[in-house]
Protein backbone atom coordinates (compact mmCIF):
# COMPACT_ATOMS: atom_id res chain seq x y z
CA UNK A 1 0.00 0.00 0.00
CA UNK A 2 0.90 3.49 -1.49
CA UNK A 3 -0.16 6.39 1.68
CA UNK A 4 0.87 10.56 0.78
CA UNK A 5 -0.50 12.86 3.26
CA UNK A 6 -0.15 16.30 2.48
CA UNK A 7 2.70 15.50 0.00
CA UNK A 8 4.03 19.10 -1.36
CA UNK A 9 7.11 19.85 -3.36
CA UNK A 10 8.70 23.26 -3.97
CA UNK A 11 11.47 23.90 -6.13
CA UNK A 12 11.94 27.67 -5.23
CA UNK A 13 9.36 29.35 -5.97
CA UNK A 14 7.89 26.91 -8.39
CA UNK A 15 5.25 24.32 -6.51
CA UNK A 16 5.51 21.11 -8.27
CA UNK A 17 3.21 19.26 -5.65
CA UNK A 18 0.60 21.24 -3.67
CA UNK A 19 -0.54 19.09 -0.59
CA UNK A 20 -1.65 15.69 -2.58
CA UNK A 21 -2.89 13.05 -0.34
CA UNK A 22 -4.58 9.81 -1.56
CA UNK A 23 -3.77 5.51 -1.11
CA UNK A 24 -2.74 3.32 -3.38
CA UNK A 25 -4.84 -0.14 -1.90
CA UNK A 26 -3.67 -3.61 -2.50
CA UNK A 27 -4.92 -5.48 -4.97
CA UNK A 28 -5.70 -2.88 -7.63
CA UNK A 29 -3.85 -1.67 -10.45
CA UNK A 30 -4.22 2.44 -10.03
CA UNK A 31 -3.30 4.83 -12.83
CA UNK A 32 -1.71 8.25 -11.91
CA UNK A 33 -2.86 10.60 -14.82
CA UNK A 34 -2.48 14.11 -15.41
CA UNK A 35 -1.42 16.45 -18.16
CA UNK A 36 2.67 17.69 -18.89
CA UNK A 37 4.16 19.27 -15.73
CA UNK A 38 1.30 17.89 -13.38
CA UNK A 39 3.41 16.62 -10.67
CA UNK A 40 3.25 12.86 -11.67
CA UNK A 41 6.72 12.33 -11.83
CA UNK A 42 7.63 14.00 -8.79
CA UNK A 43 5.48 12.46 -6.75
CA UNK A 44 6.88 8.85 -7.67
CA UNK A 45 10.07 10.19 -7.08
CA UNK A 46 9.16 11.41 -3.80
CA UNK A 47 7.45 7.91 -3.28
CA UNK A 48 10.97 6.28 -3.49
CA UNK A 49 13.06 8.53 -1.91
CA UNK A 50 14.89 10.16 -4.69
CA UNK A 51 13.42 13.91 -4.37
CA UNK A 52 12.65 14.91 -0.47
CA UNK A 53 9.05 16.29 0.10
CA UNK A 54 9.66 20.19 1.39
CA UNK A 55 6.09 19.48 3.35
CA UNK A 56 4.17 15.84 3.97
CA UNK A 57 5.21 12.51 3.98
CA UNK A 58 4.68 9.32 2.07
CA UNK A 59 4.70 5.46 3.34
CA UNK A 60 4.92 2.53 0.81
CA UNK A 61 3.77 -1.05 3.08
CA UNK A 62 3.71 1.23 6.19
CA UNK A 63 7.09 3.15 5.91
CA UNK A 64 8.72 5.53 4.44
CA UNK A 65 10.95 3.58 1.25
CA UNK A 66 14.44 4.61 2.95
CA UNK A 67 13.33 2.81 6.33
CA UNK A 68 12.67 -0.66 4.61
CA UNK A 69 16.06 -2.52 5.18
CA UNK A 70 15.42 -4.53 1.63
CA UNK A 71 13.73 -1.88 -0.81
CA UNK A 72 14.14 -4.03 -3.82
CA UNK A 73 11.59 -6.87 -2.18
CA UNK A 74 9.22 -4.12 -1.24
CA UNK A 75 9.05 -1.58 -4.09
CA UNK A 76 9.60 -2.20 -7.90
CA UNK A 77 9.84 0.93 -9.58
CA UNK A 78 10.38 2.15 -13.58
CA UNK A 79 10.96 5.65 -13.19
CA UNK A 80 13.73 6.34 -15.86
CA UNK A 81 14.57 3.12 -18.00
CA UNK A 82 17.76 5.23 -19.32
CA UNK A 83 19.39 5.14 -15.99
CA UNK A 84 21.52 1.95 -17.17
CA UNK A 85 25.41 1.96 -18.40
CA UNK A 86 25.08 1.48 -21.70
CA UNK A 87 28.45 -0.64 -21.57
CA UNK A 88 26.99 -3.21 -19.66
CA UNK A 89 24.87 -6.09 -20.90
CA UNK A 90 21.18 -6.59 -19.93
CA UNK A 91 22.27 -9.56 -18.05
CA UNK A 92 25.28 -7.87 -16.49
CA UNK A 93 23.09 -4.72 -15.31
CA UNK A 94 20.48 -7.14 -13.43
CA UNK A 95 23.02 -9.06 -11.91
CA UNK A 96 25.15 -6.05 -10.27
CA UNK A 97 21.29 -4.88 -9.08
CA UNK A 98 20.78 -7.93 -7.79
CA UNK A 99 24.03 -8.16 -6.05
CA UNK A 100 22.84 -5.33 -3.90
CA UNK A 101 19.85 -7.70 -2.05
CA UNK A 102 21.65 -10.75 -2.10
CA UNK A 103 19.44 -12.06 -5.17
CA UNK A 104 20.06 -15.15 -6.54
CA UNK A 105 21.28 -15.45 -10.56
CA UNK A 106 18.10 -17.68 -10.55
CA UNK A 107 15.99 -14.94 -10.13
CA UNK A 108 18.05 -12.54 -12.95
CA UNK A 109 17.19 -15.92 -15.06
CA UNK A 110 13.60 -16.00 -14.77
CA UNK A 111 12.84 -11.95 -15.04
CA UNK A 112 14.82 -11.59 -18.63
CA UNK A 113 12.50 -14.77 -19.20
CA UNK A 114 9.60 -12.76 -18.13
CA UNK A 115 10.05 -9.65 -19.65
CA UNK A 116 10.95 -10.96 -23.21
CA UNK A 117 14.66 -10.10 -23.46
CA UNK A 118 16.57 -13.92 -24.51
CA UNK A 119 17.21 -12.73 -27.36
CA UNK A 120 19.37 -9.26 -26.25
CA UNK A 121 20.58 -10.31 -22.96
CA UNK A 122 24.37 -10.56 -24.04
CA UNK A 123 24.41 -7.27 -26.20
CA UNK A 124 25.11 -3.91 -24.34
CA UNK A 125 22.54 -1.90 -23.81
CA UNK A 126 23.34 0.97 -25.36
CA UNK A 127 22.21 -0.95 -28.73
CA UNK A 128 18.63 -1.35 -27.16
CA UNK A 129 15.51 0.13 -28.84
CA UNK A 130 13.18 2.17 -26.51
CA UNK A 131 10.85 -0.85 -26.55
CA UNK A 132 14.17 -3.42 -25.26
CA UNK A 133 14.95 -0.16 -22.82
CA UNK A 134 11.14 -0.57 -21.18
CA UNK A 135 11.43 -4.34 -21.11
CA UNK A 136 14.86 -3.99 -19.17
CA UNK A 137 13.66 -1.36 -16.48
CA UNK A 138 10.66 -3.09 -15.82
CA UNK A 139 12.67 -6.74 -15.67
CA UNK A 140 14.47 -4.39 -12.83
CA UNK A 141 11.31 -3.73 -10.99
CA UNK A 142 10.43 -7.13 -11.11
CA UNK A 143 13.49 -7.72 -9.71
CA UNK A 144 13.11 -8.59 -6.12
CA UNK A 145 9.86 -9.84 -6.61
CA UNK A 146 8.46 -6.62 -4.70
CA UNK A 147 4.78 -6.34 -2.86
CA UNK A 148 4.68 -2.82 -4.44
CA UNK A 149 4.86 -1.86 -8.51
CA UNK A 150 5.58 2.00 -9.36
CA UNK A 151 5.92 1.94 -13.34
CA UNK A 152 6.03 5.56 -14.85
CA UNK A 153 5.08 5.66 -18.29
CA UNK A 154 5.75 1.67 -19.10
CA UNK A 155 4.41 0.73 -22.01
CA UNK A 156 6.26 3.96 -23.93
CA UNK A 157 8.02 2.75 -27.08
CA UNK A 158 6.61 -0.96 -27.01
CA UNK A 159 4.61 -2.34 -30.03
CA UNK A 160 1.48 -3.86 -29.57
CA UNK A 161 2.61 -6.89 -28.39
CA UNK A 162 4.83 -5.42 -25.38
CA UNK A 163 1.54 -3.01 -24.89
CA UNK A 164 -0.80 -6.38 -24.21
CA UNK A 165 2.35 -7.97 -22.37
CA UNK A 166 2.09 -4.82 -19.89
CA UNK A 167 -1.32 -5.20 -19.30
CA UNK A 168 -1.46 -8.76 -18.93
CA UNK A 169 1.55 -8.69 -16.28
CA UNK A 170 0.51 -5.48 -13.97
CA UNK A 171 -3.46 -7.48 -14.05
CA UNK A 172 -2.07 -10.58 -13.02
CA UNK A 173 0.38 -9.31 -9.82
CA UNK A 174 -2.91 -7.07 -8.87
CA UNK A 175 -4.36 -9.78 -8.58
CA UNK A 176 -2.02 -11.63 -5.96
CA UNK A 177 -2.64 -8.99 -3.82
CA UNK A 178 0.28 -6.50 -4.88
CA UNK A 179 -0.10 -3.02 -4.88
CA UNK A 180 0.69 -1.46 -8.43
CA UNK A 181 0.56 2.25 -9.42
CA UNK A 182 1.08 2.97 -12.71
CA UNK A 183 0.67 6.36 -15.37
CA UNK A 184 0.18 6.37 -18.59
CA UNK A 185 -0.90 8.91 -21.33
CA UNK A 186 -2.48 6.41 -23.22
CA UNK A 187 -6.33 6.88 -22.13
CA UNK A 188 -7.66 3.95 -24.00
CA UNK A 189 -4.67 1.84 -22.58
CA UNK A 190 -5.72 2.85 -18.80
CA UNK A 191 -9.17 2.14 -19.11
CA UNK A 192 -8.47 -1.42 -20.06
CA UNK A 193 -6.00 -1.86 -16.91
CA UNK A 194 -6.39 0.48 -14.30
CA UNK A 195 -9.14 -0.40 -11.49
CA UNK A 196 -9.13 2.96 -9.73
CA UNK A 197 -7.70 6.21 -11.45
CA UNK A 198 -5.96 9.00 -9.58
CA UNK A 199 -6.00 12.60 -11.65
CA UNK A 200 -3.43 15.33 -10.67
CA UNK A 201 -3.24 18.62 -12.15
CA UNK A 202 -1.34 21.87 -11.63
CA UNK A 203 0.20 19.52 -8.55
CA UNK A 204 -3.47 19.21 -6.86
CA UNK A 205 -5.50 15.97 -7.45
CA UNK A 206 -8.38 16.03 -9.13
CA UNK A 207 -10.12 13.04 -9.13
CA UNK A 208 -9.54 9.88 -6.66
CA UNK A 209 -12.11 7.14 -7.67
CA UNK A 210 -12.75 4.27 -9.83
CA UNK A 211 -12.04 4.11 -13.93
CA UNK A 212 -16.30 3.57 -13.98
CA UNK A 213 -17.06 6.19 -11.43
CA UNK A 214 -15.00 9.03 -12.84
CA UNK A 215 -16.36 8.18 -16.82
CA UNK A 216 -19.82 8.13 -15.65
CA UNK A 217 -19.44 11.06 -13.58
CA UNK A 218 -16.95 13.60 -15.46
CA UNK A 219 -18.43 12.71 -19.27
CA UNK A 220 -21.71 11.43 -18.81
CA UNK A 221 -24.26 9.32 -21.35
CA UNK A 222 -25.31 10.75 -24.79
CA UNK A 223 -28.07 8.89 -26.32
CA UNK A 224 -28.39 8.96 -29.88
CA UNK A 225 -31.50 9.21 -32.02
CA UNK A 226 -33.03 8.50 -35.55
CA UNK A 227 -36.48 9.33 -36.14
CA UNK A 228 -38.25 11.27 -39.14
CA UNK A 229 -40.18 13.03 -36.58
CA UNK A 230 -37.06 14.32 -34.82
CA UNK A 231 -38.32 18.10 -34.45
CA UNK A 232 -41.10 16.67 -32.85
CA UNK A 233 -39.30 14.77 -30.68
CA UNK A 234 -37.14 17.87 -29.92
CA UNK A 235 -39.84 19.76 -28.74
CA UNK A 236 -41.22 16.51 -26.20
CA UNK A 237 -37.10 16.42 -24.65
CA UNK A 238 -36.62 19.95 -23.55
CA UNK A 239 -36.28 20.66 -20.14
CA UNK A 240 -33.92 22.64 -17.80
CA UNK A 241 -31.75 19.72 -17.55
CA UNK A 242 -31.49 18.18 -20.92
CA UNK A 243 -29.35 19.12 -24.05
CA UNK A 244 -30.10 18.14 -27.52
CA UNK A 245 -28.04 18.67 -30.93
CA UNK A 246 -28.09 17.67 -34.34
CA UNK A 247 -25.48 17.36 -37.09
CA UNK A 248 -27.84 16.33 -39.80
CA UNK A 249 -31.58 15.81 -40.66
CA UNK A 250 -33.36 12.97 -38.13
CA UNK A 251 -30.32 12.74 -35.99
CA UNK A 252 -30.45 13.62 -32.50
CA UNK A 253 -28.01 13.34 -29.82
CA UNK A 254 -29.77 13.88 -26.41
CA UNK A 255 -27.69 14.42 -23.07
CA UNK A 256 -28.99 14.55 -19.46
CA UNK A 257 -31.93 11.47 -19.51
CA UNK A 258 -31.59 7.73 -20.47
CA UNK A 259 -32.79 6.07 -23.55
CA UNK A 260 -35.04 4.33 -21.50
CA UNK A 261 -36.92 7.76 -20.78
CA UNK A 262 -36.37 8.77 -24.42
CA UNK A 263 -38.12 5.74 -25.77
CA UNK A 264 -40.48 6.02 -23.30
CA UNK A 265 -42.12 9.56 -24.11
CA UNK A 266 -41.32 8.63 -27.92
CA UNK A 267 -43.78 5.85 -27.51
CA UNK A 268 -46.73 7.57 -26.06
CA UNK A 269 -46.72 10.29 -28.05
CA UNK A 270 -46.63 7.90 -31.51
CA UNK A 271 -43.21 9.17 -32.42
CA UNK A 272 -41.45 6.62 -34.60
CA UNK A 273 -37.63 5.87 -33.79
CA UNK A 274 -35.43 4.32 -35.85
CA UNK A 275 -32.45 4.01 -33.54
CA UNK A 276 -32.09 4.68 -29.90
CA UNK A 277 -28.54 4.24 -28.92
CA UNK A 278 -26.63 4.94 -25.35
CA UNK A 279 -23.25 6.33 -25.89
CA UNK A 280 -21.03 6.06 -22.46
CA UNK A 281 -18.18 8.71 -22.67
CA UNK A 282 -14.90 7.24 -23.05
CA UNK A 283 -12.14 7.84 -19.82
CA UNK A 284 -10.19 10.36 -22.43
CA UNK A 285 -13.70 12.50 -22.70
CA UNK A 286 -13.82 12.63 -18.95
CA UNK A 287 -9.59 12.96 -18.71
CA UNK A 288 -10.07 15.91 -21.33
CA UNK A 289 -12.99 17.35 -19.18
CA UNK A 290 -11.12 17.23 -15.74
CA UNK A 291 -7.87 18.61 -17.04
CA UNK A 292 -9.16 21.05 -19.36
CA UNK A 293 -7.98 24.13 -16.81
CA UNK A 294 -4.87 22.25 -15.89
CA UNK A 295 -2.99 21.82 -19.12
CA UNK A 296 -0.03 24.12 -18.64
CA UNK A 297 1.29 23.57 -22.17
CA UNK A 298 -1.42 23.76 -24.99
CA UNK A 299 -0.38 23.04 -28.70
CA UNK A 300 -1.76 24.83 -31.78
CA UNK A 301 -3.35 22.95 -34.59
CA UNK A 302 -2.19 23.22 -38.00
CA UNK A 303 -5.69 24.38 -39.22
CA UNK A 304 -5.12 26.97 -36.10
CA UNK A 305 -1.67 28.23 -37.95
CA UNK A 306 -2.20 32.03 -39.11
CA UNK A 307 -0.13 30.48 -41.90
CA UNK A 308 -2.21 27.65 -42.79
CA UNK A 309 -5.10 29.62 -45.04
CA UNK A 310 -1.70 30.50 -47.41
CA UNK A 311 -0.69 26.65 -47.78
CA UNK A 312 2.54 27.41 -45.86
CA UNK A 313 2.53 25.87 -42.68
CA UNK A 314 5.99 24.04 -41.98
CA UNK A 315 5.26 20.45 -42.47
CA UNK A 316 6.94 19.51 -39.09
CA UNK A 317 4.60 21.88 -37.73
CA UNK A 318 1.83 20.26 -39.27
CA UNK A 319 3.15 16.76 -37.70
């Protein structure tokens, strides 16, 4: 378990963290989301020791990661896979870890098993592709076969294989009763592994709940609607609390009520549907709708360009 009470972090006058507290349960794989300059990386850092919180404290299995006399066995953590000498070979770099706890070569046997490196575990690592790189820092978490997975970002540079590998793996030691946090900026990704989601932006969190609860409650249901008697059903769905638009003749889409309703008042005033279809918002519409005032860096589109009407938009601008 994953505890932060009042977690803050200041460098000078800049506030990376502002007073974050939340738990990481057993169990569960959590994702840690937010936007570019959020605080998600500092707060995993903080979580292992490597930056020091200016206010707060944070406990991973009851204590603070320095206190635990065999860290390895207790946290797993993928924070910067390039943090290897690149002289070394895969196997070489897990053994001197190892070294450090006492771990057996057995162990260094079975994780480059594990993680899908046979193949590279003799070259240096210098050669490695990002997607090798990933596979090797999270063979290192996986290490000292730790109660508690932090994995920033892990799934960066793998193909879809690795992707499904990911999943599969941080699903599977969830469900032996490890704790595993884990961020991501790929939305889709998250909502097929993450249990419970934890949102920070601007170094405050946002949203602490479940991937169901936040979707449900941050985008909402739109219901959509074909019927050739659409104005009249227009004029049967208004109220204070329902929103209806249309992008073309006989289609509807109707937010704030439930197809159920729709259909419903549809049928007792003769109105003829020809589709009545719930549309759940996705976890990116209700990521996009709790950071929208938290993005510190926003990008311009190239149909935003003032250059763009004359044709002459750089083309790795337009990228």
């Amino acid at each position: 378990m994953i505890e932060a009470t009042n977690l803050t972090k200041k460098y000078g006058q800049k506030v990376a963290v502002d007073g974050v507290s939340f738990t990481v349960q057993p169990g569960k794989v959590t994702g840690f989301l937010g936007p570019n300059g959020a605080g998600k990386s500092t707060t995993m850092r903080m979580i292992v020791g490597l930056d020091r919180p200016t206010h707060g404290h944070v406990t991973v299995n009851g204590r603070p990661y320095a206190q635990h006399r065999s860290p390895l066995t207790e946290v797993g953590a993928l924070l910067e896979a390039k943090a290897v000498h690149t002289g070394r070979s895969a196997t070489n770099h897990l053994r001197a870890v190892a070294a450090t706890h006492g771990i057996e070569r057995k162990r260094v046997d079975e994780v480059i098993e594990m993680t899908g490196l046979q193949t590279v575990a003799r070259k240096r690592v210098g050669g490695f592709s990002l997607g090798m790189g990933q596979r090797l820092g999270i063979a290192v978490a996986l290490l000292g076969d730790p109660r508690t997975l932090i994995l920033d970002e892990p799934v960066n540079g793998l193909d879809p294989e690795g992707v499904l590998w990911v999943r599969t793996l941080v699903r599977y030691l969830a469900s032996e009763g490890r704790t595993v946090f884990i961020s991501s900026h790929l939305m889709s990704e998250m909502a097929l592994t993450a249990d419970n989601v934890i949102v920070i932006g601007r170094g405050r969190i946002i949203a602490d709940a479940s991937v169901t609860d936040i979707v449900a409650r941050s985008a909402g249901t739109t219901v959509v609607v074909r019927s050739p008697q659409a104005t009249q059903l227009v004029e049967l769905m208004r109220g204070p609390a329902v929103t209806v638009t249309s992008s073309e003749p006989g289609l509807l889409e109707i937010t704030g009520t439930t197809a159920e309703a729709i259909g419903e008042a549809a049928a007792a005033a003769q109105i003829v549907l020809h589709e009545l279809t719930p549309v759940k918002g996705s976890l990116e519409d209700a990521y996009m709708s709790l950071t929208a005032d938290s993005i510190e860096y926003h990008s311009t589109s190239a149909a935003e360009h003032p250059l763009a009407a004359a044709g002459t938009v750089p083309q790795e601008q337009a990228r």
